[in-house]
C-alpha atoms as a PDB file:
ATOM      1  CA  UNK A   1       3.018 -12.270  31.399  1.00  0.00           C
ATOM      2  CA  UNK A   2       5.607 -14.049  29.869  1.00  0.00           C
ATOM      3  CA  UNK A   3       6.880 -14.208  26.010  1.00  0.00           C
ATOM      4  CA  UNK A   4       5.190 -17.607  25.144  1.00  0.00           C
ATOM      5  CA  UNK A   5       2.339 -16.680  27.004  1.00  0.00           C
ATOM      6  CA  UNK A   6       1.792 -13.288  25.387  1.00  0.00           C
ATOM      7  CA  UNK A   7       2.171 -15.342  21.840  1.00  0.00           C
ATOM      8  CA  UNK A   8      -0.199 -18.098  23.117  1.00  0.00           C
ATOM      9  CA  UNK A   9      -3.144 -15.565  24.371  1.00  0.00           C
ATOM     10  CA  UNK A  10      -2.906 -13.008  21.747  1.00  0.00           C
ATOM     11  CA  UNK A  11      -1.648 -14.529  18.414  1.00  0.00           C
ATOM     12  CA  UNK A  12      -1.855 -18.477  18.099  1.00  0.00           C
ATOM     13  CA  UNK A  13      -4.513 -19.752  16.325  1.00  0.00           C
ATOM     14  CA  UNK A  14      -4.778 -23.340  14.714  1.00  0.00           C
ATOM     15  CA  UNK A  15      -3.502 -23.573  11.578  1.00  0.00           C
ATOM     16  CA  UNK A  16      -5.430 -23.837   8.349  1.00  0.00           C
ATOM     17  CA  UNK A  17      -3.723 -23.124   5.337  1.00  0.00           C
ATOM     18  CA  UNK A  18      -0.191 -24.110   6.621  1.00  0.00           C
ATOM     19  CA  UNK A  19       0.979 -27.516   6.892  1.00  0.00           C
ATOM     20  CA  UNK A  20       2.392 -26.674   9.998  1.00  0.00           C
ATOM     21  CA  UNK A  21       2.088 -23.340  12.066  1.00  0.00           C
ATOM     22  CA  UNK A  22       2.781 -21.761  14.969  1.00  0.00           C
ATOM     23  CA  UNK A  23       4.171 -23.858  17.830  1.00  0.00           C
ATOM     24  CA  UNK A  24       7.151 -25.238  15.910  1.00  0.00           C
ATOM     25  CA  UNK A  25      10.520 -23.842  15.400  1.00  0.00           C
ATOM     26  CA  UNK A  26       9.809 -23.134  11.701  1.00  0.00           C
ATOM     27  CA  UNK A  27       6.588 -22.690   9.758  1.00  0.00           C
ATOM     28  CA  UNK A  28       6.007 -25.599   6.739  1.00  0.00           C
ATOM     29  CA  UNK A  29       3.537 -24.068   3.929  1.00  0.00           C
ATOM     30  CA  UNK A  30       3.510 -26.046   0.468  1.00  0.00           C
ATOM     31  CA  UNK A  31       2.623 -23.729  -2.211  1.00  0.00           C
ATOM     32  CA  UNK A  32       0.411 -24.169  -5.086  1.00  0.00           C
ATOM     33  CA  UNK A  33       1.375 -26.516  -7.984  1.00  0.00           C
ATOM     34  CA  UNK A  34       2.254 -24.230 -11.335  1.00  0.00           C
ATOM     35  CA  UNK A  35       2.030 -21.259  -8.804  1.00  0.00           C
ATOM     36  CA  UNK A  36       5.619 -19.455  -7.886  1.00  0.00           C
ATOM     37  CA  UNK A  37       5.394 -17.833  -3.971  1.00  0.00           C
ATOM     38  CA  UNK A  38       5.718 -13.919  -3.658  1.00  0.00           C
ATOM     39  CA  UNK A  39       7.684 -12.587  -0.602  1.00  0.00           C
ATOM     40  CA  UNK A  40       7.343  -9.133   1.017  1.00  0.00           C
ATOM     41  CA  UNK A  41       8.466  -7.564   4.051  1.00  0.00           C
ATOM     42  CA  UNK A  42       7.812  -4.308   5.711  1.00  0.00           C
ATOM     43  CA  UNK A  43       8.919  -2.559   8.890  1.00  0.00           C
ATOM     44  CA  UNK A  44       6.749   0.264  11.083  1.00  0.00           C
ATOM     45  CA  UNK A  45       8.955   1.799  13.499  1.00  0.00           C
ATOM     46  CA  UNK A  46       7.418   4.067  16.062  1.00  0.00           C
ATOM     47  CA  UNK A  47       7.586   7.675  15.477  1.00  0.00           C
ATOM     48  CA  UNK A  48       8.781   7.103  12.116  1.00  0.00           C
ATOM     49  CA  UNK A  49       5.749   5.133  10.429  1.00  0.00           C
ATOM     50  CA  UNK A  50       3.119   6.013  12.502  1.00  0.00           C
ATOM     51  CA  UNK A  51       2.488   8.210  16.159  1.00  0.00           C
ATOM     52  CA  UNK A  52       2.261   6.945  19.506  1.00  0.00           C
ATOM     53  CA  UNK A  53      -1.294   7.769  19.976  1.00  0.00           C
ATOM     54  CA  UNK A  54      -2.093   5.469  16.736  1.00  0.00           C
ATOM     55  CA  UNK A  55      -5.240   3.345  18.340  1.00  0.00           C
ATOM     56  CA  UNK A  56      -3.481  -0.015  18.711  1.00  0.00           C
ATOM     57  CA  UNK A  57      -6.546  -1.854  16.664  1.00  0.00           C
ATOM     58  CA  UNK A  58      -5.651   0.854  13.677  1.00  0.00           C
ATOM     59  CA  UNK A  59      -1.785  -0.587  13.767  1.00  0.00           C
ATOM     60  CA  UNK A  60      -2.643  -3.330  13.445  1.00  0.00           C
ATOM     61  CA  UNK A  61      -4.408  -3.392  10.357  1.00  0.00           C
ATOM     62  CA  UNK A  62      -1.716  -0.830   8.801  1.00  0.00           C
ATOM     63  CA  UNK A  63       1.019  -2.895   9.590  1.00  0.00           C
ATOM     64  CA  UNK A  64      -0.548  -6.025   7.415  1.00  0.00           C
ATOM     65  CA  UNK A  65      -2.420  -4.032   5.152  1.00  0.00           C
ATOM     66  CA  UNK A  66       1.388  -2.607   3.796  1.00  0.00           C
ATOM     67  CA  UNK A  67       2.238  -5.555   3.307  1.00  0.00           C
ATOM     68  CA  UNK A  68      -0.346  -6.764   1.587  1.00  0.00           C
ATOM     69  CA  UNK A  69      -0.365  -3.662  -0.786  1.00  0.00           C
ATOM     70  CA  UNK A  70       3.256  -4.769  -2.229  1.00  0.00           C
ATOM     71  CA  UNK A  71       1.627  -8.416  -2.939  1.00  0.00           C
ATOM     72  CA  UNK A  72      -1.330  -6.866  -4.731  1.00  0.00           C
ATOM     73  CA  UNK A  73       1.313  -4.706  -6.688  1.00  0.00           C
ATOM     74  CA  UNK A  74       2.811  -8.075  -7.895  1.00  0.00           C
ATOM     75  CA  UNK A  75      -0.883  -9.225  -8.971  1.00  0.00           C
ATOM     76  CA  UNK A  76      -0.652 -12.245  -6.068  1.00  0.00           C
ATOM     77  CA  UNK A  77      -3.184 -13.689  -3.909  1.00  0.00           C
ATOM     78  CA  UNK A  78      -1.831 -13.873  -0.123  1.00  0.00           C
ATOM     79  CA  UNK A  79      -1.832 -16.841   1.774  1.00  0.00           C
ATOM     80  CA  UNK A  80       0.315 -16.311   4.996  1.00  0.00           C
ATOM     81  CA  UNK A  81       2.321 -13.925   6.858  1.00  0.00           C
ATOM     82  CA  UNK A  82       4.945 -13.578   9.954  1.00  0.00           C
ATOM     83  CA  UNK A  83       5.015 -11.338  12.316  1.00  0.00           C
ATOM     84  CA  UNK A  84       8.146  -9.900  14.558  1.00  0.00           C
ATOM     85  CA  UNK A  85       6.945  -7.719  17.210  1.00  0.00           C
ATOM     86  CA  UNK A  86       9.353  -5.353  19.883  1.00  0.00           C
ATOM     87  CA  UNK A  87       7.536  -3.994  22.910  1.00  0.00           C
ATOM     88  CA  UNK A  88       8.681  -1.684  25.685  1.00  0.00           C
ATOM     89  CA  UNK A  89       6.163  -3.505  27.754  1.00  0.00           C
ATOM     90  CA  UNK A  90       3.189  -5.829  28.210  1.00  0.00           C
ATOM     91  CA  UNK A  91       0.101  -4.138  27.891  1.00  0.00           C
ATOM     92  CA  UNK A  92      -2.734  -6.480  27.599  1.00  0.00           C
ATOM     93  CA  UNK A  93      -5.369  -3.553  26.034  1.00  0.00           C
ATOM     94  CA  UNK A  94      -2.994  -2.765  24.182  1.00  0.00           C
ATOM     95  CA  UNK A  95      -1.856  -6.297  22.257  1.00  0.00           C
ATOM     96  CA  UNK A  96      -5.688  -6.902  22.534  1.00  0.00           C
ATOM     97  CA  UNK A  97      -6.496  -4.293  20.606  1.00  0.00           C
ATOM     98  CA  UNK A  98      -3.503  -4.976  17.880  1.00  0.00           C
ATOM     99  CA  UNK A  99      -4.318  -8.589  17.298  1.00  0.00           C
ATOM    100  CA  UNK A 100      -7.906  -7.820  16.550  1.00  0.00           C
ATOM    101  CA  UNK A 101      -7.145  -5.160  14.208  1.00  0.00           C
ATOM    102  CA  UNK A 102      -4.342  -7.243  12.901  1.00  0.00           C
ATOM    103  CA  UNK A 103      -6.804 -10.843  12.452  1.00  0.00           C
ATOM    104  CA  UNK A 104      -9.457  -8.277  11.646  1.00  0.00           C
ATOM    105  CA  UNK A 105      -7.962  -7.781   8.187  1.00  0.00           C
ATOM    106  CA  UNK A 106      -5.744 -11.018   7.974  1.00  0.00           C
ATOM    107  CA  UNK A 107      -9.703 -13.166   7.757  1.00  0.00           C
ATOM    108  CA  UNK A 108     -10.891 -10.753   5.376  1.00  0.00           C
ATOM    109  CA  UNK A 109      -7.735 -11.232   2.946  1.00  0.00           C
ATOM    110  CA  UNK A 110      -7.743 -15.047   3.698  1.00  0.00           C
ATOM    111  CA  UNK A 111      -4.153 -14.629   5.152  1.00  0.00           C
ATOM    112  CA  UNK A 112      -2.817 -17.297   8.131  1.00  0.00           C
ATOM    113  CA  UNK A 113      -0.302 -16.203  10.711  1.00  0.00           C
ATOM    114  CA  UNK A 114       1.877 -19.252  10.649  1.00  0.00           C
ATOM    115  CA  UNK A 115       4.811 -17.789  13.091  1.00  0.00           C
ATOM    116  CA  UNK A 116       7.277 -14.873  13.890  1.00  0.00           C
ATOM    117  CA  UNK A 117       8.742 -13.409  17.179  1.00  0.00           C
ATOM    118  CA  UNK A 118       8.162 -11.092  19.861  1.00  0.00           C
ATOM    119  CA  UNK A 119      10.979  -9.520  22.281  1.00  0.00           C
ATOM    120  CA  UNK A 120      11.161  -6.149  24.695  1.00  0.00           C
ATOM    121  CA  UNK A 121      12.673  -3.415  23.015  1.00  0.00           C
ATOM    122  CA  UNK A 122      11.216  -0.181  21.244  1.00  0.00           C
ATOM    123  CA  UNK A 123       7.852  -0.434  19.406  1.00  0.00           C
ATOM    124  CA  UNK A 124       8.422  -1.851  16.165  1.00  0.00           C
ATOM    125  CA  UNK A 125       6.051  -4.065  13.974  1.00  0.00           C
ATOM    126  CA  UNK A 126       7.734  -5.987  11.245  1.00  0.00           C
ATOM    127  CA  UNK A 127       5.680  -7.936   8.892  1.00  0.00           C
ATOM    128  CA  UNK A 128       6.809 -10.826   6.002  1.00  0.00           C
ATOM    129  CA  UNK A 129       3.369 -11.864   3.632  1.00  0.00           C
ATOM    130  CA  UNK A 130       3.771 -14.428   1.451  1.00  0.00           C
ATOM    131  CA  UNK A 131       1.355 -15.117  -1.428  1.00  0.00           C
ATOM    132  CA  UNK A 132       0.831 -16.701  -4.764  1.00  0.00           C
ATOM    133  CA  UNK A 133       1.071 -16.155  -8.246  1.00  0.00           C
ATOM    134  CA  UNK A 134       0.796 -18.382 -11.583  1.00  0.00           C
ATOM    135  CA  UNK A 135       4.250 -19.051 -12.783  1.00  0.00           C
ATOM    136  CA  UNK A 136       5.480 -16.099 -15.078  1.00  0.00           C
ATOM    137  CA  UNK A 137       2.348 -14.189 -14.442  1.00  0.00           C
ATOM    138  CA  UNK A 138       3.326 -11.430 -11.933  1.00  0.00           C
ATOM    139  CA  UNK A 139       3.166  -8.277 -12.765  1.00  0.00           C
ATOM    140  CA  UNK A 140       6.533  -6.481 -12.372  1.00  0.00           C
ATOM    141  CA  UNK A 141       7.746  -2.929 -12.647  1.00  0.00           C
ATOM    142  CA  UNK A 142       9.946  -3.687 -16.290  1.00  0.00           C
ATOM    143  CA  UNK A 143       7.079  -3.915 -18.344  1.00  0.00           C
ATOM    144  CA  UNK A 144       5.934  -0.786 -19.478  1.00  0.00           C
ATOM    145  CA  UNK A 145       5.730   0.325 -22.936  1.00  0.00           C
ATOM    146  CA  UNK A 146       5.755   3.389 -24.895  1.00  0.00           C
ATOM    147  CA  UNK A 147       1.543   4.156 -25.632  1.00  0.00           C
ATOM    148  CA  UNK A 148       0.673   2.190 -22.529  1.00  0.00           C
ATOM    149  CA  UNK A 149      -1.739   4.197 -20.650  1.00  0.00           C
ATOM    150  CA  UNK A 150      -1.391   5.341 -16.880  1.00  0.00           C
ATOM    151  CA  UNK A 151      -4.214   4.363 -13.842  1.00  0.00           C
ATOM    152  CA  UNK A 152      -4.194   5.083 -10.180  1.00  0.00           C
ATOM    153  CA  UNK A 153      -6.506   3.184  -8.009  1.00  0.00           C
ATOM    154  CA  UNK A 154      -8.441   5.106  -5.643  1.00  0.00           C
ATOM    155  CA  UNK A 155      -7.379   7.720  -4.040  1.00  0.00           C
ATOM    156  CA  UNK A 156      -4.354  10.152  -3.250  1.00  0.00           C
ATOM    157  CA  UNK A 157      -3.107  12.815  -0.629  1.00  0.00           C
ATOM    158  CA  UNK A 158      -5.281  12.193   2.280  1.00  0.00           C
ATOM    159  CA  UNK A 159      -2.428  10.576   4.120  1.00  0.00           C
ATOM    160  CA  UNK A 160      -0.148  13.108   4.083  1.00  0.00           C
ATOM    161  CA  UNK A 161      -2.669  15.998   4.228  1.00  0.00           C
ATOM    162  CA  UNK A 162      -3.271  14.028   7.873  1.00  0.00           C
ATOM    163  CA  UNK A 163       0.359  13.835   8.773  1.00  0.00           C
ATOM    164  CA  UNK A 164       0.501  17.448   7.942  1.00  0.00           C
ATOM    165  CA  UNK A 165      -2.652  18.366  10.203  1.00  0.00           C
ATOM    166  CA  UNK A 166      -0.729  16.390  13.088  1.00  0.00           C
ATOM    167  CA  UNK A 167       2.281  18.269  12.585  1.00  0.00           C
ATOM    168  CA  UNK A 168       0.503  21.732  12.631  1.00  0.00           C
ATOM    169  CA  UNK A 169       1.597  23.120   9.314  1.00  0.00           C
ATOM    170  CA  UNK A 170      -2.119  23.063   8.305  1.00  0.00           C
ATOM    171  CA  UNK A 171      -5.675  23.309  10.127  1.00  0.00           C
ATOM    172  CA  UNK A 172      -8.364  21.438   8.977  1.00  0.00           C
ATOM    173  CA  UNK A 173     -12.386  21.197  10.078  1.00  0.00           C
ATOM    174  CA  UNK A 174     -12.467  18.148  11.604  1.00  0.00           C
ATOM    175  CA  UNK A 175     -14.557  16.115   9.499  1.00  0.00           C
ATOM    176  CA  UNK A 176     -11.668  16.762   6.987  1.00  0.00           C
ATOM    177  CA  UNK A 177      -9.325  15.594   9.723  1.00  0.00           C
ATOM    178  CA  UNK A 178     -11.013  12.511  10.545  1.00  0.00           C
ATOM    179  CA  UNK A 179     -11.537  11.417   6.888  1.00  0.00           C
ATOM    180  CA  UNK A 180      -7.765  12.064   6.104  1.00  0.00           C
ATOM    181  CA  UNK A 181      -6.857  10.591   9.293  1.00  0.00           C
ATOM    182  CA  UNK A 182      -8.537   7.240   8.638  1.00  0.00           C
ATOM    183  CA  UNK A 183      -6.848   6.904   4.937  1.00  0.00           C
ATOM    184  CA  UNK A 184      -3.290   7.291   6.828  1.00  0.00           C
ATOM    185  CA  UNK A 185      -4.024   4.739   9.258  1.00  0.00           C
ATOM    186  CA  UNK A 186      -6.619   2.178   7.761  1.00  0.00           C
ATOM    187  CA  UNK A 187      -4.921   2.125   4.244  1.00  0.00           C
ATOM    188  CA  UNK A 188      -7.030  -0.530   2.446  1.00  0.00           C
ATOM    189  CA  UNK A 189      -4.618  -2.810  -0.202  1.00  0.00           C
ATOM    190  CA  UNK A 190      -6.320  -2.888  -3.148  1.00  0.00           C
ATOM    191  CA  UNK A 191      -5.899  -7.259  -3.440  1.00  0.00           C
ATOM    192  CA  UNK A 192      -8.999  -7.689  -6.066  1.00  0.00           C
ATOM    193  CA  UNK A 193      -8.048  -5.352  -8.248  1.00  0.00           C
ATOM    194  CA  UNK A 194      -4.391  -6.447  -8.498  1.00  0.00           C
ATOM    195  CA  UNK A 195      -5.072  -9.951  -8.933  1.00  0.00           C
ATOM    196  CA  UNK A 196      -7.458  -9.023 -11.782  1.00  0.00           C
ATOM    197  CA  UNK A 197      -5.001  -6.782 -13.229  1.00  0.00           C
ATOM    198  CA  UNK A 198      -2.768  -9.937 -14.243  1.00  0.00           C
ATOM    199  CA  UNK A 199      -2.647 -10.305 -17.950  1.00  0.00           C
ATOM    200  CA  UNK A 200      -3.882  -7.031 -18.602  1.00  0.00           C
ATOM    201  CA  UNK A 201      -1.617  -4.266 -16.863  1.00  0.00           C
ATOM    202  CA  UNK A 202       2.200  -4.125 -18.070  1.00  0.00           C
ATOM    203  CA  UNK A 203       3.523  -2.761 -15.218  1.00  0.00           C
ATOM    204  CA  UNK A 204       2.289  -1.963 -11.226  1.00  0.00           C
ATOM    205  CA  UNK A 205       3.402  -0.734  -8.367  1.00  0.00           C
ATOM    206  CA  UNK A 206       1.724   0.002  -4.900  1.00  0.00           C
ATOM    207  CA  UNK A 207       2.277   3.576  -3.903  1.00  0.00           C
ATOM    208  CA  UNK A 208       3.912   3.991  -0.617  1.00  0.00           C
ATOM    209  CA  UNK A 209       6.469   6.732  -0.550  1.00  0.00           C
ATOM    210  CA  UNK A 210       4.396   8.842  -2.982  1.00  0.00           C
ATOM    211  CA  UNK A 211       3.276   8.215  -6.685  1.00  0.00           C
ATOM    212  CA  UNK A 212       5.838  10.383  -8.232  1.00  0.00           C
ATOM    213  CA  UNK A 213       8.543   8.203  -6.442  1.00  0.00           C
ATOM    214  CA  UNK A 214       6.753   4.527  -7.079  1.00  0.00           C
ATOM    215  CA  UNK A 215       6.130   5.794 -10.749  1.00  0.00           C
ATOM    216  CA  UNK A 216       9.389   6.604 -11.120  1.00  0.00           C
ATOM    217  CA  UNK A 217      10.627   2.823 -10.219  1.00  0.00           C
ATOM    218  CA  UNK A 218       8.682   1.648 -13.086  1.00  0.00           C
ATOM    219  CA  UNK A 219      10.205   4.269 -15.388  1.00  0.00           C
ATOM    220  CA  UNK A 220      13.263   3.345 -14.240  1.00  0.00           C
ATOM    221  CA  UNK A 221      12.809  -0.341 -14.561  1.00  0.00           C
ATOM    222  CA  UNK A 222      11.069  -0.182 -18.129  1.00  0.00           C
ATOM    223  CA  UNK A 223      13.213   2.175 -19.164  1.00  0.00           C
ATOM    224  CA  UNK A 224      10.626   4.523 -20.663  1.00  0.00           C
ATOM    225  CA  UNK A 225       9.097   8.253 -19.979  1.00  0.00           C
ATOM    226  CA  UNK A 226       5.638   9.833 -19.025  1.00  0.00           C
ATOM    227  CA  UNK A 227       3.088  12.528 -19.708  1.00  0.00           C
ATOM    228  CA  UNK A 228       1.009  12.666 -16.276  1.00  0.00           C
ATOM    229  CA  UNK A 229      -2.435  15.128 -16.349  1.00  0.00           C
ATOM    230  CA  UNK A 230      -1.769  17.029 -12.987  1.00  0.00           C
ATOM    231  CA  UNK A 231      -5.258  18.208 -13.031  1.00  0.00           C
ATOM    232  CA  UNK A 232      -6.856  15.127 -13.116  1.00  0.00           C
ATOM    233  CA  UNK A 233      -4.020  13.785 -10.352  1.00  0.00           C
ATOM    234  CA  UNK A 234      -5.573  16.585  -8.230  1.00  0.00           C
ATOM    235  CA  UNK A 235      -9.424  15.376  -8.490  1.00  0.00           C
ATOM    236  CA  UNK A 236      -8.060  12.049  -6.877  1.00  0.00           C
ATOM    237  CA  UNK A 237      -7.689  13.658  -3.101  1.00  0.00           C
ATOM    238  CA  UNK A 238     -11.162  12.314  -1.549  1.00  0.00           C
ATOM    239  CA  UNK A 239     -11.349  15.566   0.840  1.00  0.00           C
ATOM    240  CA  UNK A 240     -10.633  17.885  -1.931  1.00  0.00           C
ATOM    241  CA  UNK A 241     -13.723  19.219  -2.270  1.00  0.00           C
ATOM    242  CA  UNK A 242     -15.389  19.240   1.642  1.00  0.00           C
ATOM    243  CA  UNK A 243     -11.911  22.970   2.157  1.00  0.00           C
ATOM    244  CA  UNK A 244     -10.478  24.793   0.445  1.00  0.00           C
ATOM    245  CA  UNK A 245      -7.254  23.612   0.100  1.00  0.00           C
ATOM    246  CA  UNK A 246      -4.401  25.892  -1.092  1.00  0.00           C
ATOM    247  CA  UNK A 247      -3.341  24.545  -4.798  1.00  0.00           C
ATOM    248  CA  UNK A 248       0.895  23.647  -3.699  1.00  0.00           C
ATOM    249  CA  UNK A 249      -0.617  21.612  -0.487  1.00  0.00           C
ATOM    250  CA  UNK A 250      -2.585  19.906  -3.017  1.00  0.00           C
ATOM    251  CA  UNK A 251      -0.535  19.187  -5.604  1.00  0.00           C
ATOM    252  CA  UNK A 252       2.218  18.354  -3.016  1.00  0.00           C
ATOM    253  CA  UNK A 253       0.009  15.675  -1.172  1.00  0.00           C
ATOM    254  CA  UNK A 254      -1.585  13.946  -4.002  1.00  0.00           C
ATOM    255  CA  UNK A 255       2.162  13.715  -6.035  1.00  0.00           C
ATOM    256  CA  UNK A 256       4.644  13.101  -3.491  1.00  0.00           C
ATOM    257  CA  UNK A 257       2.775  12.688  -0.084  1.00  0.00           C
ATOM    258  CA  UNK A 258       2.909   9.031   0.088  1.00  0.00           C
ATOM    259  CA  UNK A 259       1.428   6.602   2.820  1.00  0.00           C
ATOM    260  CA  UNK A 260      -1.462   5.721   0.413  1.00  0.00           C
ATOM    261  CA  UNK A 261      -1.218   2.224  -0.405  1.00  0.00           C
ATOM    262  CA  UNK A 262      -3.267   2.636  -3.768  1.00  0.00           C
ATOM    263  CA  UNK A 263      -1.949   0.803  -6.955  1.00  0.00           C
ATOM    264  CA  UNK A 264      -0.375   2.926 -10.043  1.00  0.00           C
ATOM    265  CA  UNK A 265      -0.030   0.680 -13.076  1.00  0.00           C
ATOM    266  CA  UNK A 266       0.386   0.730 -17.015  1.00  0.00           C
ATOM    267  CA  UNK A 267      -1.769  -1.062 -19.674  1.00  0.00           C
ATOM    268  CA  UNK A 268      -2.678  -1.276 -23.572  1.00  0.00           C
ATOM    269  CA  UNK A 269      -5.390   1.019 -24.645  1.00  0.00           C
ATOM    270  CA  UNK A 270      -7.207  -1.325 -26.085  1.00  0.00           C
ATOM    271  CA  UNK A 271      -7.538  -2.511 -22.601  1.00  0.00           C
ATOM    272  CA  UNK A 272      -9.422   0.369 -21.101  1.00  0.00           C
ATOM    273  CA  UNK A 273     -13.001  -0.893 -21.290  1.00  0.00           C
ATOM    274  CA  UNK A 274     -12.289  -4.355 -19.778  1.00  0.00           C
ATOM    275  CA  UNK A 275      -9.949  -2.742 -17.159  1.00  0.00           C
ATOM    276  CA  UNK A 276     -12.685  -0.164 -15.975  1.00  0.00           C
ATOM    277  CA  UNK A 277     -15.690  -2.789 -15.975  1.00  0.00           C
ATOM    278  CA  UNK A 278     -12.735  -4.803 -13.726  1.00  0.00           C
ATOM    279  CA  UNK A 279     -12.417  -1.719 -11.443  1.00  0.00           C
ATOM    280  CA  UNK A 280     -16.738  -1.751 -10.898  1.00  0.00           C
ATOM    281  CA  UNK A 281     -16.371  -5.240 -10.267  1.00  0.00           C
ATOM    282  CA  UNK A 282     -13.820  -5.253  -7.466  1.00  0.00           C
ATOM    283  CA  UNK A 283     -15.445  -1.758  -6.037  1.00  0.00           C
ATOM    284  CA  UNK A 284     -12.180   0.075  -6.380  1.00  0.00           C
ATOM    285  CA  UNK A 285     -12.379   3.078  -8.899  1.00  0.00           C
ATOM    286  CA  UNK A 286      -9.612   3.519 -10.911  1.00  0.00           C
ATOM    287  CA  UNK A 287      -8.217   6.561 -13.114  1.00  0.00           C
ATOM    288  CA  UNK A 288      -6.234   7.121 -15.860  1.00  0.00           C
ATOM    289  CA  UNK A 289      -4.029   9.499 -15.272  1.00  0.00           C
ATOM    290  CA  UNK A 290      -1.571   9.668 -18.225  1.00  0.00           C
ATOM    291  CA  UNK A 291       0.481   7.899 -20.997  1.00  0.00           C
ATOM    292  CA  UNK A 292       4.326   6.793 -21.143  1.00  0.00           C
ATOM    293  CA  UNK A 293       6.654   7.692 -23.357  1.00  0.00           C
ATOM    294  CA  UNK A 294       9.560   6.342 -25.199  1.00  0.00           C
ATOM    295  CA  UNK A 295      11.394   9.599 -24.294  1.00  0.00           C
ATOM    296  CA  UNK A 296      12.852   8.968 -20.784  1.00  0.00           C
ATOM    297  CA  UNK A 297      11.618  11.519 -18.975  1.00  0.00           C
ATOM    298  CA  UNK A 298       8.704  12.667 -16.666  1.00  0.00           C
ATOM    299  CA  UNK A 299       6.518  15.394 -17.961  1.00  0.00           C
ATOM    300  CA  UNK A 300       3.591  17.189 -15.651  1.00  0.00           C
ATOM    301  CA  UNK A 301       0.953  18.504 -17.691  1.00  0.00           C
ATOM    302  CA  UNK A 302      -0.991  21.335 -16.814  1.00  0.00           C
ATOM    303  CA  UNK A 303      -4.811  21.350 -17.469  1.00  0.00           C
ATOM    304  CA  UNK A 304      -3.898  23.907 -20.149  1.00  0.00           C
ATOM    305  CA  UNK A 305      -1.135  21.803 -21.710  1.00  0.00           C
ATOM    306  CA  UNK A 306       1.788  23.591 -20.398  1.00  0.00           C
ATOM    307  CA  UNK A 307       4.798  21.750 -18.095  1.00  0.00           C
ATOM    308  CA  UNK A 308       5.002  22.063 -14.560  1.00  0.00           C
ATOM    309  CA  UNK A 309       8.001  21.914 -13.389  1.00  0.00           C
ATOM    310  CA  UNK A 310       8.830  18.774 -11.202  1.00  0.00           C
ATOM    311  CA  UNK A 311       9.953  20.256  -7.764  1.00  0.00           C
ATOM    312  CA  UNK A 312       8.164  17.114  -5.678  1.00  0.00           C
ATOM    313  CA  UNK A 313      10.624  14.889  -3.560  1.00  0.00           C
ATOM    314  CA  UNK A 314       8.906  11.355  -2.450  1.00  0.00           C
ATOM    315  CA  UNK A 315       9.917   9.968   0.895  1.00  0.00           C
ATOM    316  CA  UNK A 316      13.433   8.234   1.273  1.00  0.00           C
ATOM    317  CA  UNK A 317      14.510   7.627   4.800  1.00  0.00           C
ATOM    318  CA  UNK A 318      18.156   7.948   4.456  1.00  0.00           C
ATOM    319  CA  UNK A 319      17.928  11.148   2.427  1.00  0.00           C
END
């Protein structure tokens, strides 16, 4: 099977939002009037974002659904996405099984493949989203302010505690296994919720390479401090309570881990009620988690008011 082929069996589909979609040598999408476009790209590399017996369905949603995450983070509704794909080889099953996973997700978010490119080379899946957003109405990482309050979507630490189960530094009863193993590789992007977050939160990010690390970008970026309540950071891993799992896995996985694709973001207190009847509405929980602080710095709170100190390093692939 040949390139064009391979494209035309497993990934062309008329177009519908786009003007013009696959089939030409560029895509032509005309966004929304008043509306500015949001832009996002992310790159899984074999053996670096995910293991070569990921089920090929699985990768597929991942590799949109990380994507998706960072447009969510911005508070914008996605529209369209490209895909660049390297393979070592045809394998029908296998591309069958990615582009179902892949659409699987893309109809559910109301996202159009409109165009891309495959070659022969090692795995790699590299996806650009684009989306909208009202003009001047995304939510960026700059605008958190002292007395804003802290939330995390979701949940926390599942992901890693799977990656550490697969690399044999931990065993775990294997409905604990399979639970973790599906938040690492079906990460659901939390789209409702960040597009309903727009006017309310100050600040969001998505949280990829662990919440201490995405936090930190919106510390940086606002220029501001935090108070976070470790204990109630804890309560956030969904297998927490089904082992017993040692107290400096825990805390390690939930505020470093990363891989979790849940949304941490700042608002006005006077904001709570409306942003937790928003959270039953889109079926995402959310929890607050904390307060920032004009004084620049991180503080983790034990339960009995003391400070931990901060020994957690979020991912970085170059360090």
């Amino acid at each position: 099977m040949g390139e064009f082929e391979l494209i035309e069996r497993f990934f062309k589909r008329a177009a519908r939002q786009a003007d013009v979609g696959i089939g030409d040598d560029c895509a032509i999408w005309t966004p929304s009037r008043g509306h500015q476009l949001a832009i996002s790209t992310d790159m899984l590399v074999e053996g670096r974002h995910f293991l070569s017996t990921v089920n090929p369905r699985d990768l597929g949603h991942k590799a949109l659904a990380v994507n998706l995450s960072d447009l969510a983070a911005c508070g914008a509704t996605p529209h369209a996405f490209l895909l660049s794909l390297s393979l070592p080889r045809v394998d029908e099953d296998w591309l069958s099984g990615f582009s179902e996973g892949l659409f699987a997700l893309a109809d559910a978010q109301g996202c159009e493949l409109i165009g891309g490119d495959t070659t022969q080379g090692p795995l790699n899946v590299s996806i650009t989203v684009m989306g909208e957003v009202p003009a001047h109405q995304a939510i960026l990482r700059s605008g958190a302010q002292a007395g804003d309050d802290v939330y995390v979507s979701g949940h926390l630490g599942d992901a890693r505690l799977a990656l550490e189960a697969f690399r044999g530094t931990v065993s775990l009863p294997q409905s604990v296994f399979e639970l973790a193993r599906s938040r690492m590789e079906r990460p659901q992007p939390r789209t409702a919720l960040g597009v309903s977050l727009r006017g309310l939160a100050s600040a969001m990010a998505d949280i990829s390479d662990g919440f201490l690390g995405d936090l930190g970008h919106i510390l940086k970026a606002s220029r501001v401090g935090a108070a976070i309540d470790v204990a109630a950071m804890q309560r956030l891993m969904l297998t927490r309570d089904a082992w017993a799992c040692p107290q400096d896995l825990l805390q390690r996985c939930v505020l470093s881990g990363g891989d979790d694709y849940e949304l941490v973001f700042t608002a006005h207190p006077d904001h709570q009620q409306h942003i937790l009847a928003l959270s039953e509405a889109c079926g995402t929980p959310v929890t607050r988690i904390g307060r920032i602080t004009a004084d620049p710095h991180l503080l983790l709170l034990s339960e009995y008011g003391g400070v931990l100190p901060n020994t957690f390093t979020s991912f970085d692939h170059f360090a």
